[in-house]
C-alpha atoms as a PDB file:
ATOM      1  CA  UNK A   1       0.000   0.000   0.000  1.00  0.00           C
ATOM      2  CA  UNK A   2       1.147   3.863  -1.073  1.00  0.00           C
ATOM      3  CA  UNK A   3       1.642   6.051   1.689  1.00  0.00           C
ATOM      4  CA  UNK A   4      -0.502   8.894   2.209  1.00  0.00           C
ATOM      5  CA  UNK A   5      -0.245  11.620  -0.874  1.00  0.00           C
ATOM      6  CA  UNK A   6       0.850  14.928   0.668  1.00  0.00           C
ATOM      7  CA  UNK A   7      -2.268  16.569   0.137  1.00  0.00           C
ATOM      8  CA  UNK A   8      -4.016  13.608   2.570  1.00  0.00           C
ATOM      9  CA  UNK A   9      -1.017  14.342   5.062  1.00  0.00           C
ATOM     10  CA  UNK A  10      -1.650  18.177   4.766  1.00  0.00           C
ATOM     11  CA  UNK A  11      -5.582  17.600   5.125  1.00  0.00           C
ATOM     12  CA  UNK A  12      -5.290  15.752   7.901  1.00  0.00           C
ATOM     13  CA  UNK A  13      -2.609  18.205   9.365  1.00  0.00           C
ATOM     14  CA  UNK A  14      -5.091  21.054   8.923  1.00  0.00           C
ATOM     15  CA  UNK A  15      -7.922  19.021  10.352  1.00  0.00           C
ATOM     16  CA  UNK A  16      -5.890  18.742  13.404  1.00  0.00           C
ATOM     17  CA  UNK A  17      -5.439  22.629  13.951  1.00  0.00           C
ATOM     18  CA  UNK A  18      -8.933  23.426  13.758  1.00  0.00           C
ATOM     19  CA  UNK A  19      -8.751  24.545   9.652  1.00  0.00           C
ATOM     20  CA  UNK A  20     -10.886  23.594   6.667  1.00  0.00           C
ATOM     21  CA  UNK A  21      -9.978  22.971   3.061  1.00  0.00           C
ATOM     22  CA  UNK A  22     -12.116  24.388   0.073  1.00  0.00           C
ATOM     23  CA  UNK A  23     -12.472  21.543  -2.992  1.00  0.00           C
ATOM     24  CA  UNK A  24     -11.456  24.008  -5.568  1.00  0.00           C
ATOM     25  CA  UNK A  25      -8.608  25.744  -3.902  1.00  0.00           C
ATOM     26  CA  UNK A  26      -6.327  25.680  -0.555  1.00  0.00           C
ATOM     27  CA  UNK A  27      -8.399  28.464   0.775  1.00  0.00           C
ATOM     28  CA  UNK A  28      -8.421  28.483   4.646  1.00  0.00           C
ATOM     29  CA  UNK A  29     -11.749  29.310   6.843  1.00  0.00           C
ATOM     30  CA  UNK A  30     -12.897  28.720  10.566  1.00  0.00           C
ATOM     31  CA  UNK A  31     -13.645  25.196  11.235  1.00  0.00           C
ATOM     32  CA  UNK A  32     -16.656  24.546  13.071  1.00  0.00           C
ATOM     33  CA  UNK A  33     -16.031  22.896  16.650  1.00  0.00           C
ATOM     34  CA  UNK A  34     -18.066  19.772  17.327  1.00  0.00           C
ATOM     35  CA  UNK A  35     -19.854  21.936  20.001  1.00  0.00           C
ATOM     36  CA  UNK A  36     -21.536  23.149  16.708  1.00  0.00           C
ATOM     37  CA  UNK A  37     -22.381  19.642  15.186  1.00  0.00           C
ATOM     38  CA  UNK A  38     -25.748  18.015  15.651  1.00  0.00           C
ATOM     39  CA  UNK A  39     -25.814  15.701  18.505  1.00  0.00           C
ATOM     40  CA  UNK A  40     -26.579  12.121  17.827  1.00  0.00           C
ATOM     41  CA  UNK A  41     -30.292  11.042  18.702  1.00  0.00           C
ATOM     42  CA  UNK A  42     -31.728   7.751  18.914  1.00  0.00           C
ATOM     43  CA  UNK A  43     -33.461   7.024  15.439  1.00  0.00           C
ATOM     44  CA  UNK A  44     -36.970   6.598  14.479  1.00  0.00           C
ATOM     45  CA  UNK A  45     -37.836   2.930  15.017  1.00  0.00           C
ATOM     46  CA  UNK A  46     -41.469   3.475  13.708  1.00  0.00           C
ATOM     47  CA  UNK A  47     -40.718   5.064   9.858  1.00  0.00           C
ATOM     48  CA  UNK A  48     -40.398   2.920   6.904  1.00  0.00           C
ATOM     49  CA  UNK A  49     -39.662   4.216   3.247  1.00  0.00           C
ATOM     50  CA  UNK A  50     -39.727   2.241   0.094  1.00  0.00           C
ATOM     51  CA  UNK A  51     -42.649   0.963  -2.143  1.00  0.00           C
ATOM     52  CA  UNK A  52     -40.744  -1.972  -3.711  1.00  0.00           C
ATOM     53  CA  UNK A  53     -37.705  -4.369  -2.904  1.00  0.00           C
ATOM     54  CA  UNK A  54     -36.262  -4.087   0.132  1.00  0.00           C
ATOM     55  CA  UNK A  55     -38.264  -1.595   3.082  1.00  0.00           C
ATOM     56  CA  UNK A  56     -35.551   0.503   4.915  1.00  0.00           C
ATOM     57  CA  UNK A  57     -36.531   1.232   8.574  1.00  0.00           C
ATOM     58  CA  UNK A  58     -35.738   5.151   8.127  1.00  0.00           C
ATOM     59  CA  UNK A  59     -33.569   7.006  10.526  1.00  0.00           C
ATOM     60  CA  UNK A  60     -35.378  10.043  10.318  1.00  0.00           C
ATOM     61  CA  UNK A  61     -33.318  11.947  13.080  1.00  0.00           C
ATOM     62  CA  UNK A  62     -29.437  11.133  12.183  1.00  0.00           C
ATOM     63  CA  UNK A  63     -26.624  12.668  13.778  1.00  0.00           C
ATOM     64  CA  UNK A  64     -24.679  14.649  11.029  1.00  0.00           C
ATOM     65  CA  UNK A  65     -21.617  17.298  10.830  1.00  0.00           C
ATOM     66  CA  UNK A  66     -20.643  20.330   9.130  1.00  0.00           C
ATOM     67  CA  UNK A  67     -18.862  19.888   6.341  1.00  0.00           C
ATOM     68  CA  UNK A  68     -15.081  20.968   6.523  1.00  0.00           C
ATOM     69  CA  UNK A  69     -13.711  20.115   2.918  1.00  0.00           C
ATOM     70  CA  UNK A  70     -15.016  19.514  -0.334  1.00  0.00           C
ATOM     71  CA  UNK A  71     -18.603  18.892  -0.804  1.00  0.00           C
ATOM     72  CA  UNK A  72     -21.303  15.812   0.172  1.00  0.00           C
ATOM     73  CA  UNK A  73     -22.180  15.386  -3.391  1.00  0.00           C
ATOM     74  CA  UNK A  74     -22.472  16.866  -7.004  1.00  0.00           C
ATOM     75  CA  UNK A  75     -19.537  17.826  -9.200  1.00  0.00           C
ATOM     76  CA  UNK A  76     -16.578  20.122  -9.124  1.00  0.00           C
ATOM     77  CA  UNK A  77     -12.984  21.157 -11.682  1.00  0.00           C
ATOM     78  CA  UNK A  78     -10.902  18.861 -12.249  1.00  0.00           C
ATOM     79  CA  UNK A  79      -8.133  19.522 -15.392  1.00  0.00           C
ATOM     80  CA  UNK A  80     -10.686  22.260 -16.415  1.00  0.00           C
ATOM     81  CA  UNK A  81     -13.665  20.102 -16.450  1.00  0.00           C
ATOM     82  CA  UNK A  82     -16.272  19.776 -14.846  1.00  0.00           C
ATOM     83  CA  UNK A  83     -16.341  15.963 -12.986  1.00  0.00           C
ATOM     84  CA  UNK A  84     -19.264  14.573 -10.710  1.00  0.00           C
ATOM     85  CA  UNK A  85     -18.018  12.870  -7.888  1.00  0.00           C
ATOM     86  CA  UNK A  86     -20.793  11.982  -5.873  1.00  0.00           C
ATOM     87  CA  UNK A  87     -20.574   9.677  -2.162  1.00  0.00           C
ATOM     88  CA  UNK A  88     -23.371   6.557  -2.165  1.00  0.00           C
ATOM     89  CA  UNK A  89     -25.104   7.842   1.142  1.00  0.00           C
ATOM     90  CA  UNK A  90     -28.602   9.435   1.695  1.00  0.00           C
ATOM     91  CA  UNK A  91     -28.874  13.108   1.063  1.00  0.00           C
ATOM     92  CA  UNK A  92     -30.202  15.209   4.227  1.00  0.00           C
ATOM     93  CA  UNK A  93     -32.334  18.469   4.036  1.00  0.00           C
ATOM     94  CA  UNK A  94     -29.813  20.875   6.048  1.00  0.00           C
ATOM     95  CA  UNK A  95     -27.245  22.720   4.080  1.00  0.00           C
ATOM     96  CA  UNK A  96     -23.925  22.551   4.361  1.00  0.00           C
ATOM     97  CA  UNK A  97     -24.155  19.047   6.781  1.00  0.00           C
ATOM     98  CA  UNK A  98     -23.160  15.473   5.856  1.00  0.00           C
ATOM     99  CA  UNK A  99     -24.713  12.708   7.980  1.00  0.00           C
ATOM    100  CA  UNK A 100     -22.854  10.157   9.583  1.00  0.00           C
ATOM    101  CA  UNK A 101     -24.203   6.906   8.373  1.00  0.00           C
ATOM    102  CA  UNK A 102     -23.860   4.035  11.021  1.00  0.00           C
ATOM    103  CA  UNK A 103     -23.137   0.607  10.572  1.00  0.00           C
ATOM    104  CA  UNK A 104     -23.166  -2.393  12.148  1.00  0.00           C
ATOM    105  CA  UNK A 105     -19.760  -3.775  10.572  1.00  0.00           C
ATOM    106  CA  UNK A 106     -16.157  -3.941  11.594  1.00  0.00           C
ATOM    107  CA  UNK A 107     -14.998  -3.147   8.058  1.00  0.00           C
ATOM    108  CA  UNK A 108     -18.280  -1.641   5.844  1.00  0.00           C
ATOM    109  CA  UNK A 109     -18.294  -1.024   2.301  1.00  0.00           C
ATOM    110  CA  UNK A 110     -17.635   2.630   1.019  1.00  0.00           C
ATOM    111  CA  UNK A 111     -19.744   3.683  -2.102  1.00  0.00           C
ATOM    112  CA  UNK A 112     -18.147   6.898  -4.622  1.00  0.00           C
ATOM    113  CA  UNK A 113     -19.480   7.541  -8.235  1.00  0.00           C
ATOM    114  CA  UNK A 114     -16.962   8.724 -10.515  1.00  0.00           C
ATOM    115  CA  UNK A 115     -17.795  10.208 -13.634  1.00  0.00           C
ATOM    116  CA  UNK A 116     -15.923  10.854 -16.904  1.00  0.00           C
ATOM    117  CA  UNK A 117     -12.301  11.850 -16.117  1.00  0.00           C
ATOM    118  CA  UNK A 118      -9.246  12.798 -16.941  1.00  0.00           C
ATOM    119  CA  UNK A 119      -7.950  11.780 -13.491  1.00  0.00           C
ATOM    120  CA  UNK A 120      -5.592   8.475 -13.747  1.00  0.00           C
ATOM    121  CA  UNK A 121      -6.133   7.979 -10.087  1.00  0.00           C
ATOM    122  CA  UNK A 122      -8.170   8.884  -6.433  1.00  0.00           C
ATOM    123  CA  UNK A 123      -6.978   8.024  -2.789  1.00  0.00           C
ATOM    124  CA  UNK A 124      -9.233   7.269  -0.394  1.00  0.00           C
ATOM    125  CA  UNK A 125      -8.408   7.675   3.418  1.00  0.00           C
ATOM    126  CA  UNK A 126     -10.479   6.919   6.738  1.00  0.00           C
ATOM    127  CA  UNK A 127      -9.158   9.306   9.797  1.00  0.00           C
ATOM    128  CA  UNK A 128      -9.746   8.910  13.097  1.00  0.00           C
ATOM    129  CA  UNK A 129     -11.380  11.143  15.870  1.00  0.00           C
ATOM    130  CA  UNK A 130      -7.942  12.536  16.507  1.00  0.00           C
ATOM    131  CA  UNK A 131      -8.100  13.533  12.437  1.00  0.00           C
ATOM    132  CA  UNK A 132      -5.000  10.898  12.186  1.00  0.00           C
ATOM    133  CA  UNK A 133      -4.819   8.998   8.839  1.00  0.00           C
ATOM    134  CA  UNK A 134      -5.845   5.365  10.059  1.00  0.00           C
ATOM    135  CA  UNK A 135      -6.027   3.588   6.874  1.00  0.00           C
ATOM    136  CA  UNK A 136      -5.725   4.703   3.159  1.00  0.00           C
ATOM    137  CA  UNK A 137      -5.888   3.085  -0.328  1.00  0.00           C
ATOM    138  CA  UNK A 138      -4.851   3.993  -4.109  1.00  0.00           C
ATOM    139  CA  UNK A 139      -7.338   3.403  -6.855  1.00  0.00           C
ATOM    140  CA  UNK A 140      -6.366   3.287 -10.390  1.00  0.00           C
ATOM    141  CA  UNK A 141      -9.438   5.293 -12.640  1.00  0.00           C
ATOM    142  CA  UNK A 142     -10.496   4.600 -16.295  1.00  0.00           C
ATOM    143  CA  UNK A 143     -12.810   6.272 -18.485  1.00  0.00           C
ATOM    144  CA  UNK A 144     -15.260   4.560 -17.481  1.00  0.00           C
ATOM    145  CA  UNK A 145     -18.318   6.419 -15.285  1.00  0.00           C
ATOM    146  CA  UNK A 146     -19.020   4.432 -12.393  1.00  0.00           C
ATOM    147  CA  UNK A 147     -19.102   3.523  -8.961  1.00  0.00           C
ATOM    148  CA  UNK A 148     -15.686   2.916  -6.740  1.00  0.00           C
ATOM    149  CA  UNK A 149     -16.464   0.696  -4.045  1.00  0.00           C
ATOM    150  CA  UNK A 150     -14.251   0.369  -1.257  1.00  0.00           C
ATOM    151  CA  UNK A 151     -14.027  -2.508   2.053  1.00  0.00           C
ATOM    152  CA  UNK A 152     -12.404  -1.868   5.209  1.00  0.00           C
ATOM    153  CA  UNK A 153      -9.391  -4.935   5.954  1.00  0.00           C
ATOM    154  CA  UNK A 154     -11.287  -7.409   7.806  1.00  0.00           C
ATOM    155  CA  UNK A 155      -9.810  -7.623  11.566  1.00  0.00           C
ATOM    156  CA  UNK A 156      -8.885 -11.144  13.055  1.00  0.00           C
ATOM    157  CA  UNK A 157      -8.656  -9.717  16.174  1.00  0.00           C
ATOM    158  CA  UNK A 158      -9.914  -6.711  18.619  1.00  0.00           C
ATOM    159  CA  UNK A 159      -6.782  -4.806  18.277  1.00  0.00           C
ATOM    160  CA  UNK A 160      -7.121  -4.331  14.616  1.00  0.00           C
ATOM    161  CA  UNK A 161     -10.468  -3.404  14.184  1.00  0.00           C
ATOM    162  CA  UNK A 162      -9.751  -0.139  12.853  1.00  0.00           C
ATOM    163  CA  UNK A 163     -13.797   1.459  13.739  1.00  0.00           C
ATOM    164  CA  UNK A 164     -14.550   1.172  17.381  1.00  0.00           C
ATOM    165  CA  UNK A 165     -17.815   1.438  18.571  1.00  0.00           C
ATOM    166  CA  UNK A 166     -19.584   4.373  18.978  1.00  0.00           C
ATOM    167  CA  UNK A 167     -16.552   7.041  17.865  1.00  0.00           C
ATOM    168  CA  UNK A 168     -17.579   9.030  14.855  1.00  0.00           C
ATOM    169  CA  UNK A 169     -14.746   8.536  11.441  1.00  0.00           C
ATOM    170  CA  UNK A 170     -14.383  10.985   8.897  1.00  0.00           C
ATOM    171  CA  UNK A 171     -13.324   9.488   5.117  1.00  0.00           C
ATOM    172  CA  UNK A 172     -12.153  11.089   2.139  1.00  0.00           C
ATOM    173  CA  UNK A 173     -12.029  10.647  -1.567  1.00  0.00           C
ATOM    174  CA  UNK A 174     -10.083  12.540  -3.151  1.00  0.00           C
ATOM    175  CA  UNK A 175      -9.503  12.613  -7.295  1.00  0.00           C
ATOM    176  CA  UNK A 176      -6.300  13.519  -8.483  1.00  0.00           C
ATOM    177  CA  UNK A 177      -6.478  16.576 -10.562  1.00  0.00           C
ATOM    178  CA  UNK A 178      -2.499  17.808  -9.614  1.00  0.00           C
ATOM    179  CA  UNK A 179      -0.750  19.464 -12.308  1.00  0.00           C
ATOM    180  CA  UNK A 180       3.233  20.117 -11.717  1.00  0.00           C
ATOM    181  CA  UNK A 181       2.750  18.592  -8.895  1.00  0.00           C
ATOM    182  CA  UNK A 182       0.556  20.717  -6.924  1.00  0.00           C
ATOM    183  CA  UNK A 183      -2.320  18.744  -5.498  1.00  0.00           C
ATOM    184  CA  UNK A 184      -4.259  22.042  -4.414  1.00  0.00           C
ATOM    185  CA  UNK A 185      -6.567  21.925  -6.973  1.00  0.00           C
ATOM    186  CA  UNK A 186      -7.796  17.648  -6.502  1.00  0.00           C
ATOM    187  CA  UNK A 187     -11.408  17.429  -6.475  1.00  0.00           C
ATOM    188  CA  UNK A 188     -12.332  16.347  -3.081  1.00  0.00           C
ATOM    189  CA  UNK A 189     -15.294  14.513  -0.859  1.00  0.00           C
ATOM    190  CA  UNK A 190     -16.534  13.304   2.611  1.00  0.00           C
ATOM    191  CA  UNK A 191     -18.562  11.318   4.882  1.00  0.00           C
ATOM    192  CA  UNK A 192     -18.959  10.075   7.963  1.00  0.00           C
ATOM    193  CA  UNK A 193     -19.232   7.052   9.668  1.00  0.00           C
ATOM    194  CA  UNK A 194     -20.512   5.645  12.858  1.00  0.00           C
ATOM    195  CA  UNK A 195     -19.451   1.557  13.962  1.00  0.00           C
ATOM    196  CA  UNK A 196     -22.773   0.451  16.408  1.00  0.00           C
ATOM    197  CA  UNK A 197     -22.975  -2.483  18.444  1.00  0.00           C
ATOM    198  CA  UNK A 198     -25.896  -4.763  16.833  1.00  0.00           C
ATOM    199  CA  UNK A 199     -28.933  -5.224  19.027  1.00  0.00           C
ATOM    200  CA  UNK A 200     -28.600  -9.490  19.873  1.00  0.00           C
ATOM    201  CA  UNK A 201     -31.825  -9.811  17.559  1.00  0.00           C
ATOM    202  CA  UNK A 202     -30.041  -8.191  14.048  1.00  0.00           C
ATOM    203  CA  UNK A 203     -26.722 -10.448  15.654  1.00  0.00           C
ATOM    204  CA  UNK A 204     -28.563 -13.732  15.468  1.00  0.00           C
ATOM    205  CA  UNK A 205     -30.508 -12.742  12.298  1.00  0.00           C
ATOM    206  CA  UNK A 206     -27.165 -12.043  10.758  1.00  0.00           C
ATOM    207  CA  UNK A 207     -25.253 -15.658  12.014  1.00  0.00           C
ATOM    208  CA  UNK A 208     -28.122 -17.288  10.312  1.00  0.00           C
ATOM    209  CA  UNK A 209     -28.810 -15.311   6.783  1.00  0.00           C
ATOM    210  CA  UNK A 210     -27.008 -16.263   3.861  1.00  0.00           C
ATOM    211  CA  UNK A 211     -25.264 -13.025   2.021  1.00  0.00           C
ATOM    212  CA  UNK A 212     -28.031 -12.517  -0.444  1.00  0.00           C
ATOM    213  CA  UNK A 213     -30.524 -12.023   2.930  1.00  0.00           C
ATOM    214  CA  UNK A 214     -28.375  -9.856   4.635  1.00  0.00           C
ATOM    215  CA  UNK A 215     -29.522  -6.822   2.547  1.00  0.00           C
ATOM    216  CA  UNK A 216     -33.048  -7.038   3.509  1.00  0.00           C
ATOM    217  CA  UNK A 217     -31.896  -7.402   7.569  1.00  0.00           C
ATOM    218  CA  UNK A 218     -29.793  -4.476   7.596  1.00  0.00           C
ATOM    219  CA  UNK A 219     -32.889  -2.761   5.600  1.00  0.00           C
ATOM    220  CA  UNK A 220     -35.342  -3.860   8.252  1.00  0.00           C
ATOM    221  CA  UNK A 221     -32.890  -2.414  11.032  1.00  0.00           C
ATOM    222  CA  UNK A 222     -32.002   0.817   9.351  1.00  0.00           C
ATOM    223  CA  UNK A 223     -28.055   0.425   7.983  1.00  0.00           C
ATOM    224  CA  UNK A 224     -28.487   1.438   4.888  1.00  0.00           C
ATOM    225  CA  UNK A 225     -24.749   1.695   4.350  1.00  0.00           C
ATOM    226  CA  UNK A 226     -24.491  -1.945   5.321  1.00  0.00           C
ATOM    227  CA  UNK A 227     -27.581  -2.996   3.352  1.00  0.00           C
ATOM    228  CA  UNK A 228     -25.803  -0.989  -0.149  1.00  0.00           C
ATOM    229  CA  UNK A 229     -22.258  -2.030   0.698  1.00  0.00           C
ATOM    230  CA  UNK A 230     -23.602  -5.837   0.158  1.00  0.00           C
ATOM    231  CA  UNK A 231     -25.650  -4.938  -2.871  1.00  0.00           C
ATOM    232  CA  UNK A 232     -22.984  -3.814  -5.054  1.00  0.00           C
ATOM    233  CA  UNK A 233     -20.864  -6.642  -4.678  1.00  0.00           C
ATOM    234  CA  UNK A 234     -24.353  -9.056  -5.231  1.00  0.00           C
ATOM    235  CA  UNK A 235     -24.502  -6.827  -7.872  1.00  0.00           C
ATOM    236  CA  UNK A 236     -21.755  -7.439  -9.828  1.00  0.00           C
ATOM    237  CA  UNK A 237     -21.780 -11.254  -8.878  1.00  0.00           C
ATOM    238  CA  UNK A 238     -25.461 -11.902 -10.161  1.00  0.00           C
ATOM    239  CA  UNK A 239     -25.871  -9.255 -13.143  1.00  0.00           C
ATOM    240  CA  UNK A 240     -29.154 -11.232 -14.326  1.00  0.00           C
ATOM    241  CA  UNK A 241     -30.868 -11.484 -11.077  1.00  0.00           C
ATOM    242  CA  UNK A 242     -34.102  -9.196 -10.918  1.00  0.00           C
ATOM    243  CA  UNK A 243     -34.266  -9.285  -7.204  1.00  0.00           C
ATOM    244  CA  UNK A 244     -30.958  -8.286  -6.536  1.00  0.00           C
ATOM    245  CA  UNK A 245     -31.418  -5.477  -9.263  1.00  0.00           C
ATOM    246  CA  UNK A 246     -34.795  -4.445  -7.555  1.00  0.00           C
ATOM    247  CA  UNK A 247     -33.125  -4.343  -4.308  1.00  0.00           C
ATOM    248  CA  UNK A 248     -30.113  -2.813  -5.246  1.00  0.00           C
ATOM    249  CA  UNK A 249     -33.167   0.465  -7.130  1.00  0.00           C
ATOM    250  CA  UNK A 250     -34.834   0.588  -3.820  1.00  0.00           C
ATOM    251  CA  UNK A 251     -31.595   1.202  -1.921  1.00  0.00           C
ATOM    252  CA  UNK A 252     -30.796   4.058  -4.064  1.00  0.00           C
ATOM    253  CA  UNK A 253     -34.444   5.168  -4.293  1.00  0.00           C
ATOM    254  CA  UNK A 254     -34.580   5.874  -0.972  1.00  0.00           C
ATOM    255  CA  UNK A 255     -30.950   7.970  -0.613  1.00  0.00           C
ATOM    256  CA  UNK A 256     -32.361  10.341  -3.516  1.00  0.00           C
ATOM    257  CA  UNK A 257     -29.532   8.661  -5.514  1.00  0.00           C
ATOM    258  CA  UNK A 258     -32.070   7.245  -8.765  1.00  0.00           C
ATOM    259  CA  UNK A 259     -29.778   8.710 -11.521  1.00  0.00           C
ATOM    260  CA  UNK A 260     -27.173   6.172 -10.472  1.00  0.00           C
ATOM    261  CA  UNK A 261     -28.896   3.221 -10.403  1.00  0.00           C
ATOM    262  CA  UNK A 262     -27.773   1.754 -13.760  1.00  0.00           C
ATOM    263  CA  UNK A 263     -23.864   2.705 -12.960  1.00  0.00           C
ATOM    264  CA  UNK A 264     -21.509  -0.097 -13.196  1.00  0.00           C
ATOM    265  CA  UNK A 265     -19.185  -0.790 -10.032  1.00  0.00           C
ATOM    266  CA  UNK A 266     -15.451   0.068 -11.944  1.00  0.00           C
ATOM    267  CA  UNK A 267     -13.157  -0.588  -9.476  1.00  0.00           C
ATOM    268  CA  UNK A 268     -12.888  -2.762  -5.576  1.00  0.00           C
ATOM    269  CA  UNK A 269     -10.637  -1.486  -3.207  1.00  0.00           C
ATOM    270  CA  UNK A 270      -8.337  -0.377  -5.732  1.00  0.00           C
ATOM    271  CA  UNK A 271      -8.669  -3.321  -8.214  1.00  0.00           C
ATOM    272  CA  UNK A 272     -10.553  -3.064 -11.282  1.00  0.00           C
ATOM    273  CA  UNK A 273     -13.729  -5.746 -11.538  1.00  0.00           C
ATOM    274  CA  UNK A 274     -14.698  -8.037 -14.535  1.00  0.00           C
ATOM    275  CA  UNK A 275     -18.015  -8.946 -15.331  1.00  0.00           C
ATOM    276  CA  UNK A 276     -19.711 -12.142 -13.865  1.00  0.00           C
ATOM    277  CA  UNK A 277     -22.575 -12.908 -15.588  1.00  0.00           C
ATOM    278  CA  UNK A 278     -23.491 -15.957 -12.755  1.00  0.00           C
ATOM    279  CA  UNK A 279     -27.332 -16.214 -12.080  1.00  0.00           C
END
């Protein structure tokens, strides 16, 4: 694995002191203390949303923060065009916030569309509370529009379970737009992420589900993340299966995300994926 790029190294540094980064340029502004963030609340366990495929239970009050780099989703310059580079996570109604999705996993599936680039390359990097670089990954880019999916290591023990429970991540994507050398103008996006302990009844679901029924529990329990993660891989493993399809339209119907329903998944943690046409 590549270390760190110096732009990652000099995000995170800035992080630290308190600073944010713009996506289109290295200007510096006030970074909102946590004080300011949304506190996290204890979701709906009532509220369901979907009229096909899977029903996701929906977290209607979500603990979210301000956004201190980049943007949530949409497009931005990169080599003097215009690029979307949108995160796979439901949209929220506040401005300027980005919510921190929660799941259930040690190492959960991270969702970016891509489109048409000049970019050869994007890093992706998970930080801890402290803002510290905790784990980051290269990704080689195509031309090819589509969705980068990314999986946390899997731990084999406590110690190297990189989330902990109940401490908030932040991740970034970043696309590599540097010219000369100077990364200052890379086109760059967050999220955040939340590790929960299951409740024992989503635990013994889970031991006993089979991975194409593992979708519909995290659904029923509200981890969307968790439920999408899964999808894209059963995705590209079962390209002629209508239910997996159906699911995998409701999962992005509900996070507002319906234009990218149809995009192929491009690249896995850095490796680029060939078609499986297995029913």
């Amino acid at each position: 694995m590549k270390k760190p790029s110096i732009y990652l190294k000099t995000f995170s540094l800035m992080l630290s002191l308190g600073l944010v980064m713009s996506a289109s340029a290295m200007a510096i502004a006030g970074f909102k203390p946590n004080s300011s963030s949304h506190n996290h609340q204890k979701p709906s366990e009532t509220l369901f949303a979907g009229n096909k495929g899977l029903r996701f239970r929906n977290r209607n009050i979500r603990a979210s923060r301000w956004r201190t780099a980049g943007f949530s989703r949409g497009s931005g310059m990169c080599y003097g065009e215009e690029v979307e580079v949108t995160p796979l996570v439901p949209e929220v109604a506040e401005k300027n916030t980005i919510p921190v999705e929660v799941t259930a996993l040690p190492n959960p599936t991270f969702l970016v569309y891509v489109g048409e680039t000049q970019a050869k390359e994007a890093e992706f990097a998970l930080l801890s509370p402290d803002k510290e670089i905790i784990y980051h990954e290269m990704v080689s880019l195509n031309e090819t529009p589509g969705i980068v999916m990314f999986t946390l290591p899997e731990p084999m023990t406590e110690e190297e379970e990189l989330l902990k429970e109940s401490e908030k991540y932040q991740w970034v994507f970043s696309l590599s737009c540097e010219q000369g050398g100077d990364a200052s103008g890379n086109l760059t996006v967050e999220g955040w992420v939340e590790r929960v302990s299951p409740e024992t009844e989503l635990a013994q679901k889970l031991a006993n589900a089979s991975e194409r029924e593992k979708p519909a529990i995290f659904a029923e329990y509200g981890f969307w993340m968790d439920a999408a993660g899964i999808l894209a891989q059963l995705r590209q493993d079962y390209t002629n299966d209508p239910q997996v399809q159906e699911n995998w339209q409701s999962a992005l119907n509900f996070a507002g995300l319906d234009q990218l329903i149809e995009a192929p998944l491009v690249s896995h943690s850095g490796s680029p994926v060939e078609t499986n046409a297995e029913n």
